[in-house]
N, C-alpha and C. Protein backbone atom coordinates (compact mmCIF):
# COMPACT_ATOMS: atom_id res chain seq x y z
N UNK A 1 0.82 -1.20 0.00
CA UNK A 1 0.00 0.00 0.00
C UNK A 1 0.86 1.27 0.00
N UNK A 2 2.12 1.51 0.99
CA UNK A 2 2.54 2.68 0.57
C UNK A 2 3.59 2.71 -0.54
N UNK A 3 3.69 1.51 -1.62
CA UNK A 3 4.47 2.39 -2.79
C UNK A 3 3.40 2.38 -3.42
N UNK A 4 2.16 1.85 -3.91
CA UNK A 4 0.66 2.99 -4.05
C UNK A 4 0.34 4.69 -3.90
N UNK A 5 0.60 4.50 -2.61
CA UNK A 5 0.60 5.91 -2.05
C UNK A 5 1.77 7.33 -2.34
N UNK A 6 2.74 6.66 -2.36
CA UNK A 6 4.21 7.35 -3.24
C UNK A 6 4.10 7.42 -4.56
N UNK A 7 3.16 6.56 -5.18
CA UNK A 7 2.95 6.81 -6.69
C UNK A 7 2.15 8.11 -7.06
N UNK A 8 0.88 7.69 -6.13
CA UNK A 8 -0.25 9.03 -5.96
C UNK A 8 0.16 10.08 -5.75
N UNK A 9 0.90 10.08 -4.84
CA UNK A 9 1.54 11.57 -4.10
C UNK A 9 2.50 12.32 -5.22
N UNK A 10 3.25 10.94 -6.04
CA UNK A 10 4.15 11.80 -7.44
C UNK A 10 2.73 12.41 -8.64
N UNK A 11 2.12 11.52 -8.88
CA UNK A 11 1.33 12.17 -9.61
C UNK A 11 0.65 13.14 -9.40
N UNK A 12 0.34 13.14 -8.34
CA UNK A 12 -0.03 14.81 -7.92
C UNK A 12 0.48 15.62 -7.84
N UNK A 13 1.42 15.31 -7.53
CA UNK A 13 2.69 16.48 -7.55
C UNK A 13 3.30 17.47 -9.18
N UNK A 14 3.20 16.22 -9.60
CA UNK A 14 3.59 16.23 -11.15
C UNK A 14 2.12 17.15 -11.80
N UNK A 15 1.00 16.58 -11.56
CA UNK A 15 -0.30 17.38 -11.82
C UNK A 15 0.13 18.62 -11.63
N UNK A 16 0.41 19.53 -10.39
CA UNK A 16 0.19 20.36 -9.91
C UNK A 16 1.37 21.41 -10.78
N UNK A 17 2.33 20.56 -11.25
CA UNK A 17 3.59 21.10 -11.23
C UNK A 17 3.26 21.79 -12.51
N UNK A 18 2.58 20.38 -13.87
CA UNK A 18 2.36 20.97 -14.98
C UNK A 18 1.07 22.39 -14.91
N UNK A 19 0.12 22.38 -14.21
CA UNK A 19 -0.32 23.22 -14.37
C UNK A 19 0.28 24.41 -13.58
N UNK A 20 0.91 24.98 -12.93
CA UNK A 20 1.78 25.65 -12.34
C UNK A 20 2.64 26.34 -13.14
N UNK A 21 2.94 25.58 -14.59
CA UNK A 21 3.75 26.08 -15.68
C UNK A 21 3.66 26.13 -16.82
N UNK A 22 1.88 25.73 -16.96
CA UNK A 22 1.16 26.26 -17.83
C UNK A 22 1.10 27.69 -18.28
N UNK A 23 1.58 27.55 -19.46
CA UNK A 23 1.61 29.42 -19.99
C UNK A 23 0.35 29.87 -20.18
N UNK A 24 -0.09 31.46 -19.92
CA UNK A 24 -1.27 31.68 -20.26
C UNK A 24 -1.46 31.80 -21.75
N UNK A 25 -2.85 31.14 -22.23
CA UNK A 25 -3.17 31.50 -23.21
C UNK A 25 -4.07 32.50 -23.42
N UNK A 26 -4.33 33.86 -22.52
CA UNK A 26 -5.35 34.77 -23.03
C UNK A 26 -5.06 35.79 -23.06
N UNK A 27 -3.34 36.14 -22.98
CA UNK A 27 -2.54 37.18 -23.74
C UNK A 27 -2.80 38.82 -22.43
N UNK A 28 -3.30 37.97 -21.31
CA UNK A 28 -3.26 38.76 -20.47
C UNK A 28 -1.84 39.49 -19.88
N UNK A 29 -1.25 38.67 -19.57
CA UNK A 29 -0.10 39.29 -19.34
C UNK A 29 1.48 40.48 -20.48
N UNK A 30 0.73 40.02 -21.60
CA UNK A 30 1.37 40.55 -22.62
C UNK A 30 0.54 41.95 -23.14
N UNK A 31 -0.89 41.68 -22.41
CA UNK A 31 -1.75 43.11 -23.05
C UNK A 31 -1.13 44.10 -21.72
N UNK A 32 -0.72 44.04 -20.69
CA UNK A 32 -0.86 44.57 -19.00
C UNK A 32 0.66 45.11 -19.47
N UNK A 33 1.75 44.22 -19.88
CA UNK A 33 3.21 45.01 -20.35
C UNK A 33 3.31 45.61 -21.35
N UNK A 34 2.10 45.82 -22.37
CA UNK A 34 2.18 46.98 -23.27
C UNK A 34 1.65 48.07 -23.04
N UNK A 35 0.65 47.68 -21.76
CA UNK A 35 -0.29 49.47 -21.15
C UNK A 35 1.44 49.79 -20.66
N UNK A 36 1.83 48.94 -19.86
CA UNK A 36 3.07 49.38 -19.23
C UNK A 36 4.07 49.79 -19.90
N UNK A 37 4.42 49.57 -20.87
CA UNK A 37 5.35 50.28 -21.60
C UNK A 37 4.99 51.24 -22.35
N UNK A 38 3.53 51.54 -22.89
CA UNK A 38 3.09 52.92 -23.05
C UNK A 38 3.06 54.01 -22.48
N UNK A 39 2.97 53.50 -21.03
CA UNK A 39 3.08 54.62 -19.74
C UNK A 39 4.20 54.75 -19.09
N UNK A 40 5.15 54.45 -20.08
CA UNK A 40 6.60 54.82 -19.61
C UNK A 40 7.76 53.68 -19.46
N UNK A 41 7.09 52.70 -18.98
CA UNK A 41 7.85 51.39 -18.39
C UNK A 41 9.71 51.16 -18.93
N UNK A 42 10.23 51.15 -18.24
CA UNK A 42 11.76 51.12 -19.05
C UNK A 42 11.70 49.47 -19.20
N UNK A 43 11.89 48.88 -21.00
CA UNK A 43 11.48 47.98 -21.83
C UNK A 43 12.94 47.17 -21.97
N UNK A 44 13.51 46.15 -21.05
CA UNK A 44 14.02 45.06 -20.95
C UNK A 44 14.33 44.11 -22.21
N UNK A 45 15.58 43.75 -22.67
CA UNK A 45 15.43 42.69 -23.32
C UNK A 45 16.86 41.90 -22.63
N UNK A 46 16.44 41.09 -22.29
CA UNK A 46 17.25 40.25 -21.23
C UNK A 46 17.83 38.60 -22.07
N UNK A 47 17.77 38.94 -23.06
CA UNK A 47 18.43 37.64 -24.17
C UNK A 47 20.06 38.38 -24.15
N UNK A 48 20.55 37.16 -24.87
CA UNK A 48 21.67 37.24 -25.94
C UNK A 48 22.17 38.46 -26.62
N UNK A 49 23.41 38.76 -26.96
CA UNK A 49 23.53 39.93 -28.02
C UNK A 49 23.35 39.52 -29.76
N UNK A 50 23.41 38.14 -29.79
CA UNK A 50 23.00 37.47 -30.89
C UNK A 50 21.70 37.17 -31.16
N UNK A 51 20.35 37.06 -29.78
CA UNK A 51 19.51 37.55 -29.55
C UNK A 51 18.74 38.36 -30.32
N UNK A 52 19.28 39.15 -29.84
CA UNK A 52 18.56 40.85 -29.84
C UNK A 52 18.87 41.08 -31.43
N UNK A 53 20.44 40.88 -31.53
CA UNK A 53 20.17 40.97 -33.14
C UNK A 53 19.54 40.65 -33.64
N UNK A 54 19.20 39.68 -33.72
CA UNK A 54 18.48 38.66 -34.88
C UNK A 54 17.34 39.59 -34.57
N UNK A 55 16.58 39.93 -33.73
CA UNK A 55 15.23 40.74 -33.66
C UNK A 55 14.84 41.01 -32.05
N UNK A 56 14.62 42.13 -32.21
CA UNK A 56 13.89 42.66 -30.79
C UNK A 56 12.99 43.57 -30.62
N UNK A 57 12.05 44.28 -29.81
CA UNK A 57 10.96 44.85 -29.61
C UNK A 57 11.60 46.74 -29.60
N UNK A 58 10.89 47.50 -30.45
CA UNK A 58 11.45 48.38 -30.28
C UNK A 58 11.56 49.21 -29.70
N UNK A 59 12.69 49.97 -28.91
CA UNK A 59 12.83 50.84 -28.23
C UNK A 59 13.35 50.12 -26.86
N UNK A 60 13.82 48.57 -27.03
CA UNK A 60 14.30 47.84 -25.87
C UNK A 60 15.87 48.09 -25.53
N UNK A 61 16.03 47.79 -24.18
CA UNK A 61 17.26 47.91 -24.10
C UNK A 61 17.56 46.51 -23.53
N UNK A 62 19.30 46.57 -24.16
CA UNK A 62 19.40 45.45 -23.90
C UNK A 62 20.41 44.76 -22.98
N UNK A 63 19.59 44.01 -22.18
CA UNK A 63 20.81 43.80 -20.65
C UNK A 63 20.39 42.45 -20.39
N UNK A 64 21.84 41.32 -20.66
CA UNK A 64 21.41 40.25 -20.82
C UNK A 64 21.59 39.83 -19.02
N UNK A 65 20.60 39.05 -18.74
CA UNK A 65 19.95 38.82 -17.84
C UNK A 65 21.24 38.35 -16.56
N UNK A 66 22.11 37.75 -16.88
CA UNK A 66 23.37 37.40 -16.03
C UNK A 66 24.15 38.91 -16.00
N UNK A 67 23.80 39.96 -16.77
CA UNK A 67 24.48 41.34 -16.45
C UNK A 67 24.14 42.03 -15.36
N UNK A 68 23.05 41.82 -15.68
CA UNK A 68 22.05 42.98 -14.40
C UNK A 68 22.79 43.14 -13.46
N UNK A 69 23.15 42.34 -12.24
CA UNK A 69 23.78 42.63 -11.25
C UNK A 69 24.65 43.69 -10.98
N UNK A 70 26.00 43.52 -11.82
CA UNK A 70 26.76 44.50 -12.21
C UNK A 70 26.56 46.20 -13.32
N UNK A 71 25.34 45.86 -14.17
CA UNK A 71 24.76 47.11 -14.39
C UNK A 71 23.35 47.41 -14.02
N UNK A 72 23.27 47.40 -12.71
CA UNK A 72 22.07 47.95 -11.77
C UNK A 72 22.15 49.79 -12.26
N UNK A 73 23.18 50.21 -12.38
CA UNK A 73 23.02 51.46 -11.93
C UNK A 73 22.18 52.09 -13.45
N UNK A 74 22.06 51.33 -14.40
CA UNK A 74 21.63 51.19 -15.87
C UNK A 74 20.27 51.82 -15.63
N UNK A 75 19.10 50.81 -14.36
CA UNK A 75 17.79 50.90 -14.45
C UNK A 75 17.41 52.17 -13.65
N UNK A 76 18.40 53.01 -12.78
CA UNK A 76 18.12 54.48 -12.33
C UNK A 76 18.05 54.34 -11.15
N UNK A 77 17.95 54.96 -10.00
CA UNK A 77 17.78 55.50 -9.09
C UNK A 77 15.92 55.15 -8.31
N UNK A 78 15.18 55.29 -9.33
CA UNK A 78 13.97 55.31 -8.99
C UNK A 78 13.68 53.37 -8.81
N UNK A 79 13.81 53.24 -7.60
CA UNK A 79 13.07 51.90 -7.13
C UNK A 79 11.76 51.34 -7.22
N UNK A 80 10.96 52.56 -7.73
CA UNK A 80 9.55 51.94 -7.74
C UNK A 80 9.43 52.51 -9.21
N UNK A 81 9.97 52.65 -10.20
CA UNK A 81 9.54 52.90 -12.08
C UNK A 81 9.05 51.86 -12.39
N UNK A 82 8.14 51.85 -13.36
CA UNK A 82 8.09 50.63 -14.11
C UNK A 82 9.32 50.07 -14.92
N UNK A 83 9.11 48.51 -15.02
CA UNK A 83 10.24 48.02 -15.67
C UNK A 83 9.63 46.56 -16.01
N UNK A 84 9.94 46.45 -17.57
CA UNK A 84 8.86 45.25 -18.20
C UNK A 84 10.26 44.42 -18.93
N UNK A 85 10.63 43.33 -18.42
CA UNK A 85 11.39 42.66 -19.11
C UNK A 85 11.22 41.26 -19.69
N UNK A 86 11.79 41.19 -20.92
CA UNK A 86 11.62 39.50 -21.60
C UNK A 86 12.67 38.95 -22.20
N UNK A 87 12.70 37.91 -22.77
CA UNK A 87 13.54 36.89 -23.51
C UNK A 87 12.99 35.82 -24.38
N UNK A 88 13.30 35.05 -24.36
CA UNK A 88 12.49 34.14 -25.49
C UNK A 88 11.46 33.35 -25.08
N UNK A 89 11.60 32.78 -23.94
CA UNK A 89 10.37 32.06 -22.90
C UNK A 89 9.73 32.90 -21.92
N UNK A 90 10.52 33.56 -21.32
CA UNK A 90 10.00 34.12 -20.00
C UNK A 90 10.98 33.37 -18.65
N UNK A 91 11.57 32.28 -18.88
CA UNK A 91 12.32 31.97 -17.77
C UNK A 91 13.44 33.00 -17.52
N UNK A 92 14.22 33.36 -18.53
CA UNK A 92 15.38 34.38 -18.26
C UNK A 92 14.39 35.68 -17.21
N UNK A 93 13.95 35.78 -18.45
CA UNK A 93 13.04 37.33 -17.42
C UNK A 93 12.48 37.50 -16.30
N UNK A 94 12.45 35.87 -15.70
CA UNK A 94 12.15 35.76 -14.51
C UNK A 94 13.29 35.69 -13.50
N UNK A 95 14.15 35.51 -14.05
CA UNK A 95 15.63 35.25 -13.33
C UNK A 95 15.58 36.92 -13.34
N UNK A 96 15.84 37.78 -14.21
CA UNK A 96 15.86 39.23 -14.27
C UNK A 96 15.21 39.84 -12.95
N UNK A 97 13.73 39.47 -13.44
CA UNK A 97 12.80 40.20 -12.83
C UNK A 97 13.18 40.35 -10.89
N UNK A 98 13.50 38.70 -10.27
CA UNK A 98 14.10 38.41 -9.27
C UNK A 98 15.09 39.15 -8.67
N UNK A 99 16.36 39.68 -9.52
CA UNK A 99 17.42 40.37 -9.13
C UNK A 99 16.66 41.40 -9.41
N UNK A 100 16.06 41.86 -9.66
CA UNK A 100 15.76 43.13 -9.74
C UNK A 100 14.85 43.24 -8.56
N UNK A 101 14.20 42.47 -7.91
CA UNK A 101 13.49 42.44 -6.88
C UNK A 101 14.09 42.87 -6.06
N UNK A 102 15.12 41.61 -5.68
CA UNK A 102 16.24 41.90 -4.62
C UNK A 102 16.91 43.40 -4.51
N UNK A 103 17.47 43.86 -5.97
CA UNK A 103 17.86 44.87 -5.60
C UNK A 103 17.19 46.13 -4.93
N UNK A 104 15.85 46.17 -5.05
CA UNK A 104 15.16 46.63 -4.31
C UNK A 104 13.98 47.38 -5.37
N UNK A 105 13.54 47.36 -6.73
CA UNK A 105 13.17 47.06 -7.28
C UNK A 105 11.30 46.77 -6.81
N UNK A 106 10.75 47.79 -6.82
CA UNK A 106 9.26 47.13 -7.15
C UNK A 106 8.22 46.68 -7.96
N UNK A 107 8.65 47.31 -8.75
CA UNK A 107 7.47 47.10 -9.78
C UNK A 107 8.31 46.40 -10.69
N UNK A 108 8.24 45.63 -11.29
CA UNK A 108 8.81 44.66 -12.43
C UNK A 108 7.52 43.77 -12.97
N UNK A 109 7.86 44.06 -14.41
CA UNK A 109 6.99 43.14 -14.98
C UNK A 109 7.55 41.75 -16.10
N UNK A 110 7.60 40.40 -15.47
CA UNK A 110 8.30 39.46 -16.69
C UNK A 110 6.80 39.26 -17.64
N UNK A 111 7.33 39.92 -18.81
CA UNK A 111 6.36 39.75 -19.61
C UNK A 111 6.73 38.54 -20.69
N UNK A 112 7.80 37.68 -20.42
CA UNK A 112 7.53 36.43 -20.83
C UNK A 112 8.33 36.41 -22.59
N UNK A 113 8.21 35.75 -23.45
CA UNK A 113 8.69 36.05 -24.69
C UNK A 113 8.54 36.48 -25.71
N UNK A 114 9.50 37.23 -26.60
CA UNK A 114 9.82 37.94 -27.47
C UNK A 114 8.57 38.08 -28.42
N UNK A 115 8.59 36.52 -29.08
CA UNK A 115 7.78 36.07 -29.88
C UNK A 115 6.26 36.39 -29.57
N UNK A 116 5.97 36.35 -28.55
CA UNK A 116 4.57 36.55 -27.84
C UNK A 116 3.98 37.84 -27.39
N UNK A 117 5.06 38.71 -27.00
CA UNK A 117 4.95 39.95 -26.97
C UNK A 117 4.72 40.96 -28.12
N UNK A 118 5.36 40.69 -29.25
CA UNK A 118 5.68 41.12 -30.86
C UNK A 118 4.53 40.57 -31.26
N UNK A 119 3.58 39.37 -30.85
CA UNK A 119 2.70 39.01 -31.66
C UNK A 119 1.15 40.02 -30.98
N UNK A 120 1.25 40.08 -29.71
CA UNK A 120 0.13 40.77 -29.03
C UNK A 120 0.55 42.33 -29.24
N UNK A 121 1.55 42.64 -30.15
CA UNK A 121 1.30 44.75 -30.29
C UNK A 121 0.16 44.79 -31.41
């Protein structure tokens, strides 16, 4: 009975996990970082410099996501600005978004990827 029960407990787990990292499909979060970057938001691109070449959102800047740390002083002074950052999935931008938390950082928005963002303007 309990390697039954260890089976159950993985599958639930596993349940919970996939929906947990289920991407949204109703473009909510990609409509909320374009009010935000209309109203000022300083516009993140947290990929590659090979990245960004190949294509990026315009008017982004670009600070690949393992930089941040060392160019904090990049995003200003103001701790509570908006600030909307992405990459190709949204995992980098979440790594971003995090240090940027820490640094003290409030408002951050991971608006997830390139592709998805460029498709919802």
């Amino acid at each position: 009975m309990k390697l039954q029960k260890g089976y159950f407990f993985l599958v639930v787990l596993l349940l919970f996990t996939a929906v947990a990292c289920a991407k949204s499909t109703d473009g909510a979060v990609e409509k909320l970082a374009w009010q935000e970057i209309h109203n000022g938001a300083l516009l993140v691109d947290v990929r590659t410099q090979e990245e960004y070449d190949a294509g990026h959102l315009e008017g982004a800047l670009l600070i690949p996501y393992d930089q941040i740390p060392q160019r904090l002083a990049e995003f200003g002074e103001d701790k509570n600005r908006s600030i909307v950052v992405y990459c190709r999935s949204g995992k980098r931008a979440g790594v971003a978004e995090q240090t940027l938390r820490k640094a003290g950082f409030t408002h951050v928005l991971n608006a997830g990827g390139y592709k998805t963002m460029k498709a919802a303007k």
